[in-house]
N, C-alpha and C. Protein backbone atom coordinates (compact mmCIF):
# COMPACT_ATOMS: atom_id res chain seq x y z
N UNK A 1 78.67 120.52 132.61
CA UNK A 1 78.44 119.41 131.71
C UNK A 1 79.58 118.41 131.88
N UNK A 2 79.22 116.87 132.22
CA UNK A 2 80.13 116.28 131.82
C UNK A 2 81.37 116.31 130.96
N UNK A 3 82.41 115.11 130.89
CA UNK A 3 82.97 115.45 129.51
C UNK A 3 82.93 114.10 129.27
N UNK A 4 82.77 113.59 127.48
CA UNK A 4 82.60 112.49 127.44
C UNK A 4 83.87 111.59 126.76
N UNK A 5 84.50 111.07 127.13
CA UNK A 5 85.82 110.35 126.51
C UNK A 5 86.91 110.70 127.52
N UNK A 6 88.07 110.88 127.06
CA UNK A 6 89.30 111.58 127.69
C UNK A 6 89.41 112.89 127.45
N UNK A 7 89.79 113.52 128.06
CA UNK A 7 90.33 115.06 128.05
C UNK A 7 91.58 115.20 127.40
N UNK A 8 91.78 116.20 126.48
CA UNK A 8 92.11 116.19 125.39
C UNK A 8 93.46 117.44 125.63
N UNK A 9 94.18 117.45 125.83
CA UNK A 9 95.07 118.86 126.35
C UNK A 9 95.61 119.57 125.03
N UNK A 10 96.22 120.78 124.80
CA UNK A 10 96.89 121.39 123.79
C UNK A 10 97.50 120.46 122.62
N UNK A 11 98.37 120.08 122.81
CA UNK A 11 99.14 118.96 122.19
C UNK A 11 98.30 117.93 121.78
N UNK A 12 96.85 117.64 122.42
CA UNK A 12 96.34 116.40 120.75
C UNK A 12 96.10 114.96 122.53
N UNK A 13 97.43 114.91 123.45
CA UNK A 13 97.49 113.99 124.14
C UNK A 13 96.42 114.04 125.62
N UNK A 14 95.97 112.87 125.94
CA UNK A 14 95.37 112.75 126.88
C UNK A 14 95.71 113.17 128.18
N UNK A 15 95.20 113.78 128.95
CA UNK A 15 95.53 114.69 130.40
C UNK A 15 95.72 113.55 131.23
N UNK A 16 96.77 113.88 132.45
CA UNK A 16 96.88 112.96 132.90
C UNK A 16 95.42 112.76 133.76
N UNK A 17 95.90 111.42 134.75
CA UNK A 17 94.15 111.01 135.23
C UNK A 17 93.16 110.48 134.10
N UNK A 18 93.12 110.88 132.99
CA UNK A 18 92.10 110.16 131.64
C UNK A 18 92.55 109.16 131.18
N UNK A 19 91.36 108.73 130.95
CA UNK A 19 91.52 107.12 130.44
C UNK A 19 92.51 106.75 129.12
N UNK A 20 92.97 108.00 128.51
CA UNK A 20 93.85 107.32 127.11
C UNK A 20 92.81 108.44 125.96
N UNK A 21 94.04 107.70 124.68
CA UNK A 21 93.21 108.10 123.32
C UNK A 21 93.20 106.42 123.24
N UNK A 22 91.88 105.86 122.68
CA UNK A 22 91.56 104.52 122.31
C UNK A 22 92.22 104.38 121.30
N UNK A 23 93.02 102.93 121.36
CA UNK A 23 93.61 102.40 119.93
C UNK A 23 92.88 100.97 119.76
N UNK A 24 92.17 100.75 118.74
CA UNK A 24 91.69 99.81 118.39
C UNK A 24 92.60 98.44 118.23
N UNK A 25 92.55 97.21 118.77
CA UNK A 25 93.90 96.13 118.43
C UNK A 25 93.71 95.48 116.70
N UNK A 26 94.56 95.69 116.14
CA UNK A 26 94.25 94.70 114.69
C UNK A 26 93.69 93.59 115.19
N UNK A 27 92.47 93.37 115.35
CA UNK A 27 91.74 91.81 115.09
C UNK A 27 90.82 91.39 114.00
N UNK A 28 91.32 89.84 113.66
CA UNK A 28 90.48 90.12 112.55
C UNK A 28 88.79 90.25 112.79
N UNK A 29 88.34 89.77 111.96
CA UNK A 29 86.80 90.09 112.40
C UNK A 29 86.57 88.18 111.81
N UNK A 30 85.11 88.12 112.04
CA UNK A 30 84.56 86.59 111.79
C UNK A 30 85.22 86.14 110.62
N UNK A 31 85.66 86.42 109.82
CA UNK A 31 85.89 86.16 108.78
C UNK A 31 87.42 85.89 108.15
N UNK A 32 88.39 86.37 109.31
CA UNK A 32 89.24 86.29 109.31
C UNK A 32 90.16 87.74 108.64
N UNK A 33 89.91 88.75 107.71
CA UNK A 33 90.24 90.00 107.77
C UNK A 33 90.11 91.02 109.11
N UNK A 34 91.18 92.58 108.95
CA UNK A 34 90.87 93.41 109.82
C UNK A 34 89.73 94.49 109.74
N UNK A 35 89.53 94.35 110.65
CA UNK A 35 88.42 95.21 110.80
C UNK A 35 89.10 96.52 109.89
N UNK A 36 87.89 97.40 109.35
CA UNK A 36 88.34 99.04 108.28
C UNK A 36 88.04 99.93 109.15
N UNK A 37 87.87 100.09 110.77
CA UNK A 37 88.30 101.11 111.47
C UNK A 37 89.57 101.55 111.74
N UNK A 38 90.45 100.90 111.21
CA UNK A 38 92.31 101.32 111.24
C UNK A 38 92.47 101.81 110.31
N UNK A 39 91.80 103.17 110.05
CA UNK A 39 92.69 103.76 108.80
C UNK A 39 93.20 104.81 109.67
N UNK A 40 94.32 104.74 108.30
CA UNK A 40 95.93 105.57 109.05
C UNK A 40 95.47 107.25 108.39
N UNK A 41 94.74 107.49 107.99
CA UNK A 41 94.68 109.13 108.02
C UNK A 41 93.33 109.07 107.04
N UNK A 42 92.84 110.80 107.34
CA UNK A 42 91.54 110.91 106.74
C UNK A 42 91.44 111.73 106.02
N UNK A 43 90.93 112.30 104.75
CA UNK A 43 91.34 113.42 103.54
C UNK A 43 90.33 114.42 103.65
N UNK A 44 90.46 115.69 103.62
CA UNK A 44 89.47 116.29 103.10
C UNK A 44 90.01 117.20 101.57
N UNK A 45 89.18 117.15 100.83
CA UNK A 45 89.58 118.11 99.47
C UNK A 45 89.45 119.01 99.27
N UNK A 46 90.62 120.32 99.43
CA UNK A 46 89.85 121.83 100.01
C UNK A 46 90.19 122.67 98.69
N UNK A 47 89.90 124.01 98.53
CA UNK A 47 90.19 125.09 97.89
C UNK A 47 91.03 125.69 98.69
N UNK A 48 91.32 126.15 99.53
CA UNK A 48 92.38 126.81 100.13
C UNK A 48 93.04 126.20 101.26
N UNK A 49 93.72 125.58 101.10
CA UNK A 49 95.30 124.86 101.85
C UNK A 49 95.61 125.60 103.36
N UNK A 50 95.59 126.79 102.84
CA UNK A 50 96.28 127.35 104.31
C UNK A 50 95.35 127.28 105.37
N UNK A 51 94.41 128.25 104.61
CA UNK A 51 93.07 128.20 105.31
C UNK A 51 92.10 127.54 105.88
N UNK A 52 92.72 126.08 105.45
CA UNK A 52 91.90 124.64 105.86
C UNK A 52 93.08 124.38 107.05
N UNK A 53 94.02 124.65 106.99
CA UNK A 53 95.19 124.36 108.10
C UNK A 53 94.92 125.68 109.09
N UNK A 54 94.53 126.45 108.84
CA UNK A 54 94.62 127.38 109.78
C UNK A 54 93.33 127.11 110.93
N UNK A 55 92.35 126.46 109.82
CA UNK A 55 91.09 126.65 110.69
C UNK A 55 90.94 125.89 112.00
N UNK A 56 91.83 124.51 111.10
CA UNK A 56 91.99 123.11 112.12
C UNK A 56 92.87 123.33 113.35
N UNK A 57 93.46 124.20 112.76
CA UNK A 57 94.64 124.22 113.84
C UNK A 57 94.05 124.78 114.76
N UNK A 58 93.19 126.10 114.85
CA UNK A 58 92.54 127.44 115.67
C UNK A 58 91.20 126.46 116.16
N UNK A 59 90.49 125.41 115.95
CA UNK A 59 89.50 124.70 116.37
C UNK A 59 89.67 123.71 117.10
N UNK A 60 90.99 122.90 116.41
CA UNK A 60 91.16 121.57 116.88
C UNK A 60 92.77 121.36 117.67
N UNK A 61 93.59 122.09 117.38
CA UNK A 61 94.73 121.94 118.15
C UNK A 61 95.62 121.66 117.19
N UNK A 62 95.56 120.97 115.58
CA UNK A 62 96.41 120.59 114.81
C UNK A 62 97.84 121.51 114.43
N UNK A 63 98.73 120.52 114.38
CA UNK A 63 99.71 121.23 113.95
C UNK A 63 99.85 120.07 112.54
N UNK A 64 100.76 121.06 111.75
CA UNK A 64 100.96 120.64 110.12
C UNK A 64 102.61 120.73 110.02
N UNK A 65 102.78 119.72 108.54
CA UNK A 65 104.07 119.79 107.89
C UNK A 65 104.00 120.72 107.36
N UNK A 66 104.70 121.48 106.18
CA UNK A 66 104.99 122.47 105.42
C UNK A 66 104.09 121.56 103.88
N UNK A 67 102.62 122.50 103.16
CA UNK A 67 102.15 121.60 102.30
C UNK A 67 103.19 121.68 100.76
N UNK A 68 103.38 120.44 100.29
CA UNK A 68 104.13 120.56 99.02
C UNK A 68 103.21 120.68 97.63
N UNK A 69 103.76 120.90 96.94
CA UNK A 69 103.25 120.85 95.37
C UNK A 69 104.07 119.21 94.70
N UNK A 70 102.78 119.25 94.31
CA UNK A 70 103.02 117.37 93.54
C UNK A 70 102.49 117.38 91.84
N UNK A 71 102.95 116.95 91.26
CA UNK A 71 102.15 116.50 89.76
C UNK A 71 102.09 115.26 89.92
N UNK A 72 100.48 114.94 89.16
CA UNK A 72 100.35 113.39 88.88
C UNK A 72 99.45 113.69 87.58
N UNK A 73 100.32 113.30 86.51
CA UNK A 73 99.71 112.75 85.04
C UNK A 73 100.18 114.82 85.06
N UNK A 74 98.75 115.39 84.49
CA UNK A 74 98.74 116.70 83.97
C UNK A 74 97.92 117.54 85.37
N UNK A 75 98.07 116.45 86.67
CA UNK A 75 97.41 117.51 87.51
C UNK A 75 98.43 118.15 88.32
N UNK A 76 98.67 119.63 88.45
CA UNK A 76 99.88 119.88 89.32
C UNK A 76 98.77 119.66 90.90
N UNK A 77 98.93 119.75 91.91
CA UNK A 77 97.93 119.65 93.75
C UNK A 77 98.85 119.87 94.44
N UNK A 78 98.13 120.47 95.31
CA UNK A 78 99.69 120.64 97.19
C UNK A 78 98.42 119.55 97.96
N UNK A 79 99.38 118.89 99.09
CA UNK A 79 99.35 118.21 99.84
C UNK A 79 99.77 118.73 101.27
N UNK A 80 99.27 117.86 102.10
CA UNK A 80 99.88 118.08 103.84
C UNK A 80 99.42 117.61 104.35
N UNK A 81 100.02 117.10 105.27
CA UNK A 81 99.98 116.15 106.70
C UNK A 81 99.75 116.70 108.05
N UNK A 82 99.01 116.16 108.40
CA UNK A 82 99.08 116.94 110.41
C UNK A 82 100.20 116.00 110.75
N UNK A 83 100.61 116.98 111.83
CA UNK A 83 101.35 115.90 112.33
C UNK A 83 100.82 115.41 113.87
N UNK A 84 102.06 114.82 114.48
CA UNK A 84 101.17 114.15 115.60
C UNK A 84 101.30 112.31 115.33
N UNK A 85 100.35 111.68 115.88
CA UNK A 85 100.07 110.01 115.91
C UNK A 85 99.00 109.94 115.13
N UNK A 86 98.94 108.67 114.27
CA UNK A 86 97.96 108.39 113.43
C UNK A 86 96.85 108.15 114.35
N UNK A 87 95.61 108.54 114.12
CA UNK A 87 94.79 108.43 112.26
C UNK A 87 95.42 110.53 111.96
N UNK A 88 95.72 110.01 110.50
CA UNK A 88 96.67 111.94 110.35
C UNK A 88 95.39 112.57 109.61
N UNK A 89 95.86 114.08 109.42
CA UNK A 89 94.64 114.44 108.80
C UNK A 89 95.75 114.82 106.97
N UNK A 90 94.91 114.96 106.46
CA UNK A 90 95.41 114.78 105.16
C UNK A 90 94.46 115.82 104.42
N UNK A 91 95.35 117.03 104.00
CA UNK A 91 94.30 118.00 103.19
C UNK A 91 95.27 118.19 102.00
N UNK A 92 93.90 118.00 100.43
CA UNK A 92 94.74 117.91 99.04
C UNK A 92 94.13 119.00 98.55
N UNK A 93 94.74 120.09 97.99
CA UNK A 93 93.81 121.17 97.17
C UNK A 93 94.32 121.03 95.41
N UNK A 94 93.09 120.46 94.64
CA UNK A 94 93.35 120.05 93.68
C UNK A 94 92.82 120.95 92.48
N UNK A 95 93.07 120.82 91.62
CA UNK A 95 92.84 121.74 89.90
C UNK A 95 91.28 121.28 89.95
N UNK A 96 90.52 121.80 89.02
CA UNK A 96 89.17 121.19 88.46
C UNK A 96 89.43 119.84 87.67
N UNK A 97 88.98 119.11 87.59
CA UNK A 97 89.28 117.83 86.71
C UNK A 97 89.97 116.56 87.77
N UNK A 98 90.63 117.09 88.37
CA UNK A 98 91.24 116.43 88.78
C UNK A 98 90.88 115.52 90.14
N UNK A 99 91.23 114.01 90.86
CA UNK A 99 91.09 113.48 91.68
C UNK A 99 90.26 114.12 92.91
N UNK A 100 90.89 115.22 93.36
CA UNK A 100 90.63 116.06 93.86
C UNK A 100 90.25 117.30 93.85
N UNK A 101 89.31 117.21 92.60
CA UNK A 101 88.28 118.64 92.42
C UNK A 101 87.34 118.74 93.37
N UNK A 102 87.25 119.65 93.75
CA UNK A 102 86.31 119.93 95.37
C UNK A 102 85.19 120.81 94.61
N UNK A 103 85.21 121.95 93.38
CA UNK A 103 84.23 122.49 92.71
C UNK A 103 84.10 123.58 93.78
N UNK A 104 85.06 124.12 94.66
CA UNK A 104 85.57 125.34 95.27
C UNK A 104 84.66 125.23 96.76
N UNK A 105 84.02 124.20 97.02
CA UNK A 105 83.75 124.00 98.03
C UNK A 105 84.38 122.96 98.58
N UNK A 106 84.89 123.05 100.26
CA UNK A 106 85.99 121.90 100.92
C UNK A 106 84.71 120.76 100.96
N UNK A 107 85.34 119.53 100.94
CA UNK A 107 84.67 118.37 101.40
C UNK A 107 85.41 116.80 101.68
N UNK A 108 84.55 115.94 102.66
CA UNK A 108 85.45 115.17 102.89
C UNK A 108 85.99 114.21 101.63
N UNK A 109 86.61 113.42 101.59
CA UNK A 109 87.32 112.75 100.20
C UNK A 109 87.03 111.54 100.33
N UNK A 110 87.87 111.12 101.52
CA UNK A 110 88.55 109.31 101.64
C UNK A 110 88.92 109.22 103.01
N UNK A 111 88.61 107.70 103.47
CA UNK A 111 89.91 107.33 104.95
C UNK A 111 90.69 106.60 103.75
N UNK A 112 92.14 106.62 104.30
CA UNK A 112 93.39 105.73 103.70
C UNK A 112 93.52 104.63 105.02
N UNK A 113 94.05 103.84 104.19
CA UNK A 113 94.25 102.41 104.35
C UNK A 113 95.56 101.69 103.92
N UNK A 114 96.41 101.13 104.77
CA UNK A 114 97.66 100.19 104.18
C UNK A 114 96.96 98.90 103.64
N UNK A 115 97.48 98.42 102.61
CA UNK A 115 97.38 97.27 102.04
C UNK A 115 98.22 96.31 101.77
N UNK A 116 98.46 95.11 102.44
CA UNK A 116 99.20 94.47 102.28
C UNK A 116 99.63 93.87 100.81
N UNK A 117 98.59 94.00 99.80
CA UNK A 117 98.23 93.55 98.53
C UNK A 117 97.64 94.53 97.93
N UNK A 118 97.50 95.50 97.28
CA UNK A 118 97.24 96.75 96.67
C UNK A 118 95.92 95.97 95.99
N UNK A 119 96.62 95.03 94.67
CA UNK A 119 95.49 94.37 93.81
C UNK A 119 94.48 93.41 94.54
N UNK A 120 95.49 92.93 95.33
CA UNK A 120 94.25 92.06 95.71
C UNK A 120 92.77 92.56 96.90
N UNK A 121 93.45 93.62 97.48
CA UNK A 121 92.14 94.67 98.40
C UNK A 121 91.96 95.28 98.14
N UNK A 122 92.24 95.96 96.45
CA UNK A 122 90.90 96.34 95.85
C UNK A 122 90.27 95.60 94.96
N UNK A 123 90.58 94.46 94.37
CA UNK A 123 89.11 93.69 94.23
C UNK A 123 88.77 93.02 95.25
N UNK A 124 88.93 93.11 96.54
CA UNK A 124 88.06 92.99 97.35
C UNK A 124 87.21 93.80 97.52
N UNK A 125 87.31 95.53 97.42
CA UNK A 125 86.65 96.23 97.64
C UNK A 125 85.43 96.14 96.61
N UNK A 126 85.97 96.10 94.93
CA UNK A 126 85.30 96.31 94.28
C UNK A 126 84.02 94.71 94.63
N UNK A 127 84.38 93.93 94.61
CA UNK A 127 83.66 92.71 95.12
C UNK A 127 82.46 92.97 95.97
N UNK A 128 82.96 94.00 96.81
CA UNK A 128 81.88 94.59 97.93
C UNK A 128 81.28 95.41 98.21
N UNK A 129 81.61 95.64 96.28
CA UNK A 129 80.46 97.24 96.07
C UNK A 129 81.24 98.31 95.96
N UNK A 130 82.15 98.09 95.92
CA UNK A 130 82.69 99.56 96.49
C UNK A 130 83.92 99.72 94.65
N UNK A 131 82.95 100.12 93.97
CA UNK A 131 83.56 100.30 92.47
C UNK A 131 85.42 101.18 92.81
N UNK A 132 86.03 100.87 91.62
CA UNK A 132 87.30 101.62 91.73
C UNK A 132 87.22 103.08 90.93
N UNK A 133 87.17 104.07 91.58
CA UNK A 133 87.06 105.28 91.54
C UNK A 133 88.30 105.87 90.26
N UNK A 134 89.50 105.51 91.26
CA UNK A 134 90.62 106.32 90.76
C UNK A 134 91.62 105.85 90.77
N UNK A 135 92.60 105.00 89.99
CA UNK A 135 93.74 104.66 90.01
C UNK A 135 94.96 105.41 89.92
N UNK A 136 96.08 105.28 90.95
CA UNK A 136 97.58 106.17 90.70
C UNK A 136 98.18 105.32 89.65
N UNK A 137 98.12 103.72 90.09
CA UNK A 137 99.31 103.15 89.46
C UNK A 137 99.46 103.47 88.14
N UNK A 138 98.61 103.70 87.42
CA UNK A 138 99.17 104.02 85.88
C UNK A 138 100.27 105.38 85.91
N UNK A 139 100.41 106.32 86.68
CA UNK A 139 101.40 107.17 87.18
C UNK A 139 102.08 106.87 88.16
N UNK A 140 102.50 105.54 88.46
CA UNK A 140 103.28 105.48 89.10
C UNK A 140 103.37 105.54 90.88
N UNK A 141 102.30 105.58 91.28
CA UNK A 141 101.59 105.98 92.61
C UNK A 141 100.75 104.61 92.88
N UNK A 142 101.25 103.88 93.73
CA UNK A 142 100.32 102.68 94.47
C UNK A 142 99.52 102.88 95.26
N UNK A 143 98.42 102.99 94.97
CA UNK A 143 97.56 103.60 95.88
C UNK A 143 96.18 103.68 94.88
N UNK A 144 94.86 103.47 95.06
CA UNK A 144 93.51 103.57 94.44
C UNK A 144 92.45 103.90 95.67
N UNK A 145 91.76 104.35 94.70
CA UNK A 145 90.23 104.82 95.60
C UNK A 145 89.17 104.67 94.92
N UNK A 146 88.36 103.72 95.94
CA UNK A 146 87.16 103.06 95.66
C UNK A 146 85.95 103.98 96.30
N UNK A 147 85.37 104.14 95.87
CA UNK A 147 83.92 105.02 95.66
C UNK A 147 82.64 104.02 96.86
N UNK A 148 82.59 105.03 98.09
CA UNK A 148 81.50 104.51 99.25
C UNK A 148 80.26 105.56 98.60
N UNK A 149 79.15 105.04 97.38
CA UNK A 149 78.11 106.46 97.66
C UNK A 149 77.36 106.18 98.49
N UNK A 150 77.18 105.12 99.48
CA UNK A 150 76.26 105.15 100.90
C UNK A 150 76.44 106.26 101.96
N UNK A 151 78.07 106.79 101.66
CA UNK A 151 78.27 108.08 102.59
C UNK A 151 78.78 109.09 101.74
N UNK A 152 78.77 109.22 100.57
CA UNK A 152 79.56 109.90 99.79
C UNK A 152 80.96 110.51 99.94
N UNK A 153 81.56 109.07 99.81
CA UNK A 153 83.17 109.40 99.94
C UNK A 153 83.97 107.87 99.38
N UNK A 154 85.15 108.68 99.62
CA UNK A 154 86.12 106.90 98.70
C UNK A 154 86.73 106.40 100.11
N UNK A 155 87.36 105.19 99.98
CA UNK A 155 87.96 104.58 100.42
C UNK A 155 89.26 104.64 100.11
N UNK A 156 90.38 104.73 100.31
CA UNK A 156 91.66 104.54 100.04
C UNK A 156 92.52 103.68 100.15
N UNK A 157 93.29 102.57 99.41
CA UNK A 157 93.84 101.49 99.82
C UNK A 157 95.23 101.71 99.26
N UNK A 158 96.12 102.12 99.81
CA UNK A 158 97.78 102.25 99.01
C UNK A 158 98.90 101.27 100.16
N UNK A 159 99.66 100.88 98.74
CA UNK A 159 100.41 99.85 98.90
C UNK A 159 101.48 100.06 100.21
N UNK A 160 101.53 99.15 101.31
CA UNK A 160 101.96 99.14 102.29
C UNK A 160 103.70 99.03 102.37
N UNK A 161 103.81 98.73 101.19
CA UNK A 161 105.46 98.73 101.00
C UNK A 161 106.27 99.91 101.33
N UNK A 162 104.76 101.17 100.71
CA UNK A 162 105.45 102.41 100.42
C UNK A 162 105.01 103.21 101.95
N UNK A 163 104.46 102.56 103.14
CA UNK A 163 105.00 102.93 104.36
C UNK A 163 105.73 103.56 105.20
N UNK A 164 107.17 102.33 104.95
CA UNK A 164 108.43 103.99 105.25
C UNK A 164 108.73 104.98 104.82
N UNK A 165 108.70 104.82 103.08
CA UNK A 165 108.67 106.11 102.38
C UNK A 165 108.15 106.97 103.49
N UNK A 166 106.68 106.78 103.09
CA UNK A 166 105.66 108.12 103.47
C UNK A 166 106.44 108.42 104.81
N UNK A 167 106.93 107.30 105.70
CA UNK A 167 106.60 107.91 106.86
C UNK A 167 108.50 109.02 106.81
N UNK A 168 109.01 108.45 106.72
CA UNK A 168 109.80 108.95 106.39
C UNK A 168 109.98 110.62 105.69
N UNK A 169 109.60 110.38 104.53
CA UNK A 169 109.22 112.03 104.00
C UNK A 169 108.25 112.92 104.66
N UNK A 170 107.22 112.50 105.24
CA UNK A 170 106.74 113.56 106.23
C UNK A 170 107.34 113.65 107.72
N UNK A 171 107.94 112.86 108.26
CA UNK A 171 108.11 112.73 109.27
C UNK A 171 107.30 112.21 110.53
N UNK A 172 106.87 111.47 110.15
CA UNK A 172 105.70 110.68 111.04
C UNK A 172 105.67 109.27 111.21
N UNK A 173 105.09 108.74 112.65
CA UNK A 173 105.42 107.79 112.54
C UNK A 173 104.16 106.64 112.43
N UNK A 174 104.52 105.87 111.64
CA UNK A 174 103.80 104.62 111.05
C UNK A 174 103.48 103.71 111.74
N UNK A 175 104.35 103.47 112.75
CA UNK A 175 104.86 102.17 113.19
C UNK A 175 103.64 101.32 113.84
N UNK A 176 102.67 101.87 114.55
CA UNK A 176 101.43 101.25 114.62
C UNK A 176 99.97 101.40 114.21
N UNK A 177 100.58 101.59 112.91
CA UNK A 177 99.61 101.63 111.57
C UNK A 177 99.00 100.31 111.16
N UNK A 178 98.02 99.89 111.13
CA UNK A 178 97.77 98.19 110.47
C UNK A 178 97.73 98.26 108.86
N UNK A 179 97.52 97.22 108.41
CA UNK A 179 98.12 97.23 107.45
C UNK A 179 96.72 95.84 107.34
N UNK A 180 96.19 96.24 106.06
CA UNK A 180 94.87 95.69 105.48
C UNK A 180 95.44 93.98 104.85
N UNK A 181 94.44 93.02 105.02
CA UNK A 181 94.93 92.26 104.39
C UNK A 181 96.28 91.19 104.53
N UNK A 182 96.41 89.96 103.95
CA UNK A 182 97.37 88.94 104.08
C UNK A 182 98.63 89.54 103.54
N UNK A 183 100.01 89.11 103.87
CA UNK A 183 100.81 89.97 102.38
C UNK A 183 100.64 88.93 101.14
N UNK A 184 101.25 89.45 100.09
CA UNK A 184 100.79 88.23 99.01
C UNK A 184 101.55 87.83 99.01
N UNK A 185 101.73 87.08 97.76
CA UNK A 185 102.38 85.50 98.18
C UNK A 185 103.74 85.75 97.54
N UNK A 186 105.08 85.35 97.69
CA UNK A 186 106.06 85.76 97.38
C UNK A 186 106.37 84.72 95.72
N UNK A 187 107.04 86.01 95.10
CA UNK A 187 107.27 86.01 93.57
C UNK A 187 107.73 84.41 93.28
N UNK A 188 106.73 83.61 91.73
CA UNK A 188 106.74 82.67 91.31
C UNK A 188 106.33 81.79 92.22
N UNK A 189 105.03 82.10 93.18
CA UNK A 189 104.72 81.12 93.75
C UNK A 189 103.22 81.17 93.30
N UNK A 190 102.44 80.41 93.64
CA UNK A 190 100.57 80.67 93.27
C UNK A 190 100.28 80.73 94.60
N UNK A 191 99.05 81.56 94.85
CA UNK A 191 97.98 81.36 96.04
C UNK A 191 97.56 80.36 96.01
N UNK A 192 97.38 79.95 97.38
CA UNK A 192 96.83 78.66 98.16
C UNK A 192 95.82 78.78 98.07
């Protein structure tokens, strides 16, 4: 059988002789925004953490950070990162109630997205159908998720400021991550 794309070696990277892993260029589209195929990592919402890392890893080649425990509001969740080059994989195992209640079956969640403007691309989103699901900022977390039920999953748009952070605390690198959107307009000025 053929193989279709690049050949894919242990490590995640393209064999030599293959054409590459494709990186899409930030362009905008007719309209002057970027295209929403640049999201910087993809979520799934599991019941068991390890076991969702173990599987990926034994199927797909992934290697992982060490997952942490986080509280937001009254939900305690662990988190983790693949590591490697973006798009990352991102698995949250969450309480019942919470953002990330999966109802003990894994499923996909969200793609994440940098935003140059947090507020202002998600009422773009919401503008375009795409209702606001779930807000951090009231805890302190820049970052929201807007609700796709055409595929049943959210969208993720968090504030691009907090970039190095992330990349920083996991150890990964950002650096040709796009980043959604104009930046806004700098303090005491109005939009044009």
């Amino acid at each position: 059988m053929a193989a279709i794309g690049p050949v894919i070696g242990a490590r995640g990277r393209a064999a030599v002789g293959s054409p590459g892993p494709r990186r899409s260029a930030a362009r905008p589209n007719g309209d002057g925004r970027r295209p929403m195929a640049d999201f910087y990592h993809v979520c799934f919402a599991v019941p068991d953490i390890e076991r969702a890392m173990g599987d990926l890893t034994a199927a797909a080649g992934a290697a992982w950070g060490a997952p942490r425990t986080e509280t937001m509001g009254d939900w305690g969740f662990r988190i983790v990162f693949s590591r490697g080059e973006a798009p990352f994989i991102e698995l949250i195992e969450g309480p019942p109630g919470s953002p990330w209640d999966c109802g003990g079956r894994a499923r996909f969640d969200h793609l994440g997205y940098w935003a140059a403007d947090l507020g202002r691309e998600s009422e773009r989103l919401v503008a375009a159908g795409a209702p606001l699901d779930f807000s951090g900022c009231p805890y302190g977390r820049p970052f929201a998720y807007h609700r796709l039920d055409s595929v049943g999953a959210r969208i993720e748009v968090v504030d691009a400021a907090r970039r190095p952070a992330f990349a920083s605390s996991w150890g990964l690198d950002c650096g040709g991550t796009t980043v959604l959107g104009p930046p806004p307009p700098p303090a005491g000025t109005r939009p044009g």
